[in-house]
C-alpha atoms as a PDB file:
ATOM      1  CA  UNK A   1       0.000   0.000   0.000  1.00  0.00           C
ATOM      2  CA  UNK A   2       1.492   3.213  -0.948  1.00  0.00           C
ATOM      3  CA  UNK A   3       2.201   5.804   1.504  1.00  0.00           C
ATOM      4  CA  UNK A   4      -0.694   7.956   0.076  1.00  0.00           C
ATOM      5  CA  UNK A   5      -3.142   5.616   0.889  1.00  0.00           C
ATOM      6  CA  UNK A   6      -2.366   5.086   4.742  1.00  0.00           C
ATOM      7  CA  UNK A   7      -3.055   8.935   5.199  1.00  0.00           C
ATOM      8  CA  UNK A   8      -6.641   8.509   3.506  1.00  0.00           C
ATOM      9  CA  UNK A   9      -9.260   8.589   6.115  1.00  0.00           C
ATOM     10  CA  UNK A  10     -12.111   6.261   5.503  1.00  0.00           C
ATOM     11  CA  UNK A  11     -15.540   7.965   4.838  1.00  0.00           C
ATOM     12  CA  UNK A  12     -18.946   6.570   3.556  1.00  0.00           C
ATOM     13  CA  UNK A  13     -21.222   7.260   0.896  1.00  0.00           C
ATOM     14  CA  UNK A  14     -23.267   9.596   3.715  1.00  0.00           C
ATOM     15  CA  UNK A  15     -21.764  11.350   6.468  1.00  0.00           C
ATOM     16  CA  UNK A  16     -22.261  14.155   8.366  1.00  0.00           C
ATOM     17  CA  UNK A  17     -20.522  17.641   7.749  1.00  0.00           C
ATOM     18  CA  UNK A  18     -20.461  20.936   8.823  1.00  0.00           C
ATOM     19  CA  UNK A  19     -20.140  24.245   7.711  1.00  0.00           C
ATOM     20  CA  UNK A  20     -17.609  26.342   9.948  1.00  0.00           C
ATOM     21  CA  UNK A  21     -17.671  29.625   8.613  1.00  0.00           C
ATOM     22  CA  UNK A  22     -21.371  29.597   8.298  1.00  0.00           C
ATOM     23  CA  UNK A  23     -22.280  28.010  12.044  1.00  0.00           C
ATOM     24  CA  UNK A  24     -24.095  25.080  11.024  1.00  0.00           C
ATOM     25  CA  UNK A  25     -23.182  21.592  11.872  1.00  0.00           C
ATOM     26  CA  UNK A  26     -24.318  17.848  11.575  1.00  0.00           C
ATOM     27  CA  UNK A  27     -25.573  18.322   8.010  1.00  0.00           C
ATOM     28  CA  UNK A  28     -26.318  15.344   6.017  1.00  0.00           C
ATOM     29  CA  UNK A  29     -24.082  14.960   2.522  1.00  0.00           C
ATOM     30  CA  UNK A  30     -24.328  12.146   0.252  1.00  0.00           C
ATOM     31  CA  UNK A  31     -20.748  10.957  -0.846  1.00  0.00           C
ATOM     32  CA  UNK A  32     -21.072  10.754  -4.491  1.00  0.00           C
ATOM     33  CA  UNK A  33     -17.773   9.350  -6.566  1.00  0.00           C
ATOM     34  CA  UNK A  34     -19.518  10.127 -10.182  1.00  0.00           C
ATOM     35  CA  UNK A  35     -20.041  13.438  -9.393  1.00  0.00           C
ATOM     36  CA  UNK A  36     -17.293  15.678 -10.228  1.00  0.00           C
ATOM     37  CA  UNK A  37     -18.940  19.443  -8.810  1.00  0.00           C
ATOM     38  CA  UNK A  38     -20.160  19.453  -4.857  1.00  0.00           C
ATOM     39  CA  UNK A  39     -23.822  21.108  -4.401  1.00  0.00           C
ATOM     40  CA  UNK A  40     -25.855  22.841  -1.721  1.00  0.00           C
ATOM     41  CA  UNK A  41     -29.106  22.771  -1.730  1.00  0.00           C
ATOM     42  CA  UNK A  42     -30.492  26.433  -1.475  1.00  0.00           C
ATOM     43  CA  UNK A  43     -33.552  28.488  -2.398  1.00  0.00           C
ATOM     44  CA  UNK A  44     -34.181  31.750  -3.710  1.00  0.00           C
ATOM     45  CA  UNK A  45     -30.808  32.195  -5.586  1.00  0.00           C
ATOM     46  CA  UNK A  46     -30.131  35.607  -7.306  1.00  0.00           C
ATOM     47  CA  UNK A  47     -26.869  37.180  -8.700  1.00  0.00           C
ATOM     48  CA  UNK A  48     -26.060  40.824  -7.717  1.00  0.00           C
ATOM     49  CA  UNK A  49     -23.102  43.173  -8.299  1.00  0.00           C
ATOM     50  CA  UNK A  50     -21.297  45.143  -5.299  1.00  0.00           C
ATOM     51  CA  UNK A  51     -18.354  47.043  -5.818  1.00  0.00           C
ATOM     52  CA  UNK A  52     -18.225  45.869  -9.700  1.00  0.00           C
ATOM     53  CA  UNK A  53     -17.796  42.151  -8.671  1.00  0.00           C
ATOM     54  CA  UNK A  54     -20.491  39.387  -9.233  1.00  0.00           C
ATOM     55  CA  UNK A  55     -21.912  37.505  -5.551  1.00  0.00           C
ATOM     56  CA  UNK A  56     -24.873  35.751  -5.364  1.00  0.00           C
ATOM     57  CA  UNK A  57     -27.630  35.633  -2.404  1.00  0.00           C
ATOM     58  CA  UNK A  58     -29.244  32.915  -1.424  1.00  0.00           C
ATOM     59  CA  UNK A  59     -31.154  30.842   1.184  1.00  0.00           C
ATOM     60  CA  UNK A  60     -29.796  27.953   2.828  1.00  0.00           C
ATOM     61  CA  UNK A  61     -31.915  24.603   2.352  1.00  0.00           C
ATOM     62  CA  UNK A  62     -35.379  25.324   2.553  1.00  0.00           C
ATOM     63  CA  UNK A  63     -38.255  25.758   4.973  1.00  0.00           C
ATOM     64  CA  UNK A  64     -39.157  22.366   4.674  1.00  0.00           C
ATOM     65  CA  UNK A  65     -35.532  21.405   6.115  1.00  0.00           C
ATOM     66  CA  UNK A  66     -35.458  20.545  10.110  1.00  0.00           C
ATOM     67  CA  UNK A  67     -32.407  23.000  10.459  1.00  0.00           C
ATOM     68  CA  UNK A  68     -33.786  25.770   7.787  1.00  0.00           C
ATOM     69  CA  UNK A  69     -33.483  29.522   9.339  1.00  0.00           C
ATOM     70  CA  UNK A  70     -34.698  31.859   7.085  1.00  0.00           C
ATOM     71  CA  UNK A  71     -31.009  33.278   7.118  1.00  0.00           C
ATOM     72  CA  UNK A  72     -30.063  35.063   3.985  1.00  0.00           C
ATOM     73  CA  UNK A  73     -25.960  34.468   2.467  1.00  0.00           C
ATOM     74  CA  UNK A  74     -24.150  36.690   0.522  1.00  0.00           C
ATOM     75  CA  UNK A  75     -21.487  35.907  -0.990  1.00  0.00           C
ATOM     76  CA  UNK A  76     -18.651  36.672  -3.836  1.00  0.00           C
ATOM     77  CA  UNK A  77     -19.345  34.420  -7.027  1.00  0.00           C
ATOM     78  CA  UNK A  78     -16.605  32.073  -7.313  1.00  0.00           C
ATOM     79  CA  UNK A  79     -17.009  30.938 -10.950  1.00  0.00           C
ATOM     80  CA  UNK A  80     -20.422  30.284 -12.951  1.00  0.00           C
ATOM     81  CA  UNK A  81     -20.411  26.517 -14.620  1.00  0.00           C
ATOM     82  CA  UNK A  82     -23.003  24.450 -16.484  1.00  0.00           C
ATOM     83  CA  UNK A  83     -23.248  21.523 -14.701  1.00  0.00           C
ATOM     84  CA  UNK A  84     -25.036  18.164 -16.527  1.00  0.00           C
ATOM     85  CA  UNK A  85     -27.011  16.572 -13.707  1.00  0.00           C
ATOM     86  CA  UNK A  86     -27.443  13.021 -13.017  1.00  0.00           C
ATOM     87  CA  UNK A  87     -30.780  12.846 -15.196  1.00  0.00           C
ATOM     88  CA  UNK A  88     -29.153  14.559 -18.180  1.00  0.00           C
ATOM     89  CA  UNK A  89     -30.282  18.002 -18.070  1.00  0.00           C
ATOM     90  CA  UNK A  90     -27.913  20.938 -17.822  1.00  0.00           C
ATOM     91  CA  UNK A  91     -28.217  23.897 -15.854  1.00  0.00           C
ATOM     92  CA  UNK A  92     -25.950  26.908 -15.361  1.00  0.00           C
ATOM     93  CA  UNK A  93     -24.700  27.506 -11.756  1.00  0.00           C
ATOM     94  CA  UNK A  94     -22.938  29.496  -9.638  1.00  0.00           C
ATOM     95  CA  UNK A  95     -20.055  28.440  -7.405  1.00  0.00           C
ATOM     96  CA  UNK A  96     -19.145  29.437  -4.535  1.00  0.00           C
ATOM     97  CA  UNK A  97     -16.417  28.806  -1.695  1.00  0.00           C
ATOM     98  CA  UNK A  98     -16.734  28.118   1.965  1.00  0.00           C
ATOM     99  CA  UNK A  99     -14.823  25.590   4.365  1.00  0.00           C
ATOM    100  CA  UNK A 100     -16.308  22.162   5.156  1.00  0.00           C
ATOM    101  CA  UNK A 101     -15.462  19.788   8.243  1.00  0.00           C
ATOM    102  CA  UNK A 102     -15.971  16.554   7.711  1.00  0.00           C
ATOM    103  CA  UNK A 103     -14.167  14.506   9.799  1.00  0.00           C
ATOM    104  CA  UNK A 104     -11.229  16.670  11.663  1.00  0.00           C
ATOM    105  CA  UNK A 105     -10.309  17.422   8.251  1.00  0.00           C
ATOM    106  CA  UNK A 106     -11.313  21.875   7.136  1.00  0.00           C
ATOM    107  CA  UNK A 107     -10.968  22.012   3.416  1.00  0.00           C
ATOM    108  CA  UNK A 108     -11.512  24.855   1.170  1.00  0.00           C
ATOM    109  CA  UNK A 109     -15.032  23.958  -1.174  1.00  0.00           C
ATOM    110  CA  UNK A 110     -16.328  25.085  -4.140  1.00  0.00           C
ATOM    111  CA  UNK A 111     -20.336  24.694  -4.077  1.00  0.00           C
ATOM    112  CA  UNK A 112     -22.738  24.719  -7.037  1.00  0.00           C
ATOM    113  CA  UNK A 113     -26.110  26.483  -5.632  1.00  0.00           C
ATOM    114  CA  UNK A 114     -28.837  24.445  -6.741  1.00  0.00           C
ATOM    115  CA  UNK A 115     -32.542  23.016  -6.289  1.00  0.00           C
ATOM    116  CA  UNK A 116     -31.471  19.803  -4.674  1.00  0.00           C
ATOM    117  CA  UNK A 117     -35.391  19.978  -2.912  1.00  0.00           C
ATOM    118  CA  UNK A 118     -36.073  16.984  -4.926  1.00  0.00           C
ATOM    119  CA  UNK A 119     -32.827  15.088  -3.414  1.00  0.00           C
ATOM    120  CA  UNK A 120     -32.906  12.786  -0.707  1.00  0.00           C
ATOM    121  CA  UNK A 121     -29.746  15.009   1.066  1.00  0.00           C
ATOM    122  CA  UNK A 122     -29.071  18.642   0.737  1.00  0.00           C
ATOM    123  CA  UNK A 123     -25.393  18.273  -0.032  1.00  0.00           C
ATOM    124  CA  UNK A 124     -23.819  16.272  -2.730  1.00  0.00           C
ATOM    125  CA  UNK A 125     -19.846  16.321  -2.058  1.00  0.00           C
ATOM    126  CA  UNK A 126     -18.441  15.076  -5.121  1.00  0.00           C
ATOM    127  CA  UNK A 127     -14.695  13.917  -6.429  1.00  0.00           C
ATOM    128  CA  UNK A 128     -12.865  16.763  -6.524  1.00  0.00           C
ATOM    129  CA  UNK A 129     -13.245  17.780  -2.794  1.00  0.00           C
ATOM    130  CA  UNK A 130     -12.634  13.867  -1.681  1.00  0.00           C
ATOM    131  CA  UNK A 131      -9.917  13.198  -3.326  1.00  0.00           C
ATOM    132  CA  UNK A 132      -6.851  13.110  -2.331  1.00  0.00           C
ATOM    133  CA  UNK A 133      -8.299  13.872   1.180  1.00  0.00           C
ATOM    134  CA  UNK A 134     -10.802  10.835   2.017  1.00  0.00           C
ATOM    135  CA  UNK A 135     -11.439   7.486   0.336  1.00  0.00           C
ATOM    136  CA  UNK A 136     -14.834   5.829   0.231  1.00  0.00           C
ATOM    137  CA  UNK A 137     -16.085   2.886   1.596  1.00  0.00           C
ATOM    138  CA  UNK A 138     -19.763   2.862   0.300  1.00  0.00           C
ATOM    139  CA  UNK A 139     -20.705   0.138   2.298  1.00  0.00           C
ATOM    140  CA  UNK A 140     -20.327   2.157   5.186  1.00  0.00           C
ATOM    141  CA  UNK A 141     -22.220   5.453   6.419  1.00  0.00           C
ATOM    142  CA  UNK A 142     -21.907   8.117   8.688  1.00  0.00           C
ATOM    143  CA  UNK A 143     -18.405   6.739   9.753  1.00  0.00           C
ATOM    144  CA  UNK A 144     -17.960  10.794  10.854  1.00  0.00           C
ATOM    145  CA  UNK A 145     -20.398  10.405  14.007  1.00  0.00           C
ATOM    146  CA  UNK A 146     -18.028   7.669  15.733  1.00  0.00           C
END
């Protein structure tokens, strides 16, 4: 086993996560391999200019979500991407950065705002944030709340 690989902690195809910056903890993420982009489920997404820059506002979740607050972000545009979903269609997005905890591990994220209200979980955490950070045992889940 190559060095690499020890390092790798071991998560499953859900686990819980949090989102430091933003105060909110113990949110449920699937762990999706296929995916490339990670996505947070918001509502009410609109782009704005301040100062000359793009940012976006949005609303965390929704008020059908156990944790939803009503709380309004605001935030510097990161990049816009058309991202193909899982059922085919495509639909432009914007990203956005913020830090994510899962495990002990903080890393840096880049979020496509979307719809997910039709998902099962509000987060989708996709390859490029795992790798090189976790690998995934999808027989397992929620190996985070040991």
């Amino acid at each position: 086993m190559s060095r690499d690989k020890r390092r790798l902690a071991t998560i499953g195809r859900l686990e819980s996560i949090d989102f430091p910056e933003w105060e909110i903890a113990n949110i449920d993420a699937k762990i999706d391999t296929g995916a490339y982009t990670s996505s947070l489920h918001c509502h009410r997404i609109e782009s704005f200019d301040k100062d000359g820059k793009p940012y976006v506002r949005f609303n965390l979740l929704d008020p059908s979500h156990e944790i939803y607050n009503d709380k309004l972000f605001k935030l510097p545009v990161y990049a816009t991407k058309t991202i193909k979903s899982s059922n085919g269609t495509t639909e432009k997005r914007f990203i956005i950065k913020t830090v994510i905890r899962i495990l002990d591990r903080e890393l840096q994220a880049e979020l496509s705002l979307t719809n997910r209200s039709e998902m099962r979980y509000p987060v989708l955490i996709g390859r490029k944030l795992i790798s090189g950070h976790f690998m995934v045992d999808p027989s397992k889940k929620y190996l985070t709340k040991k």
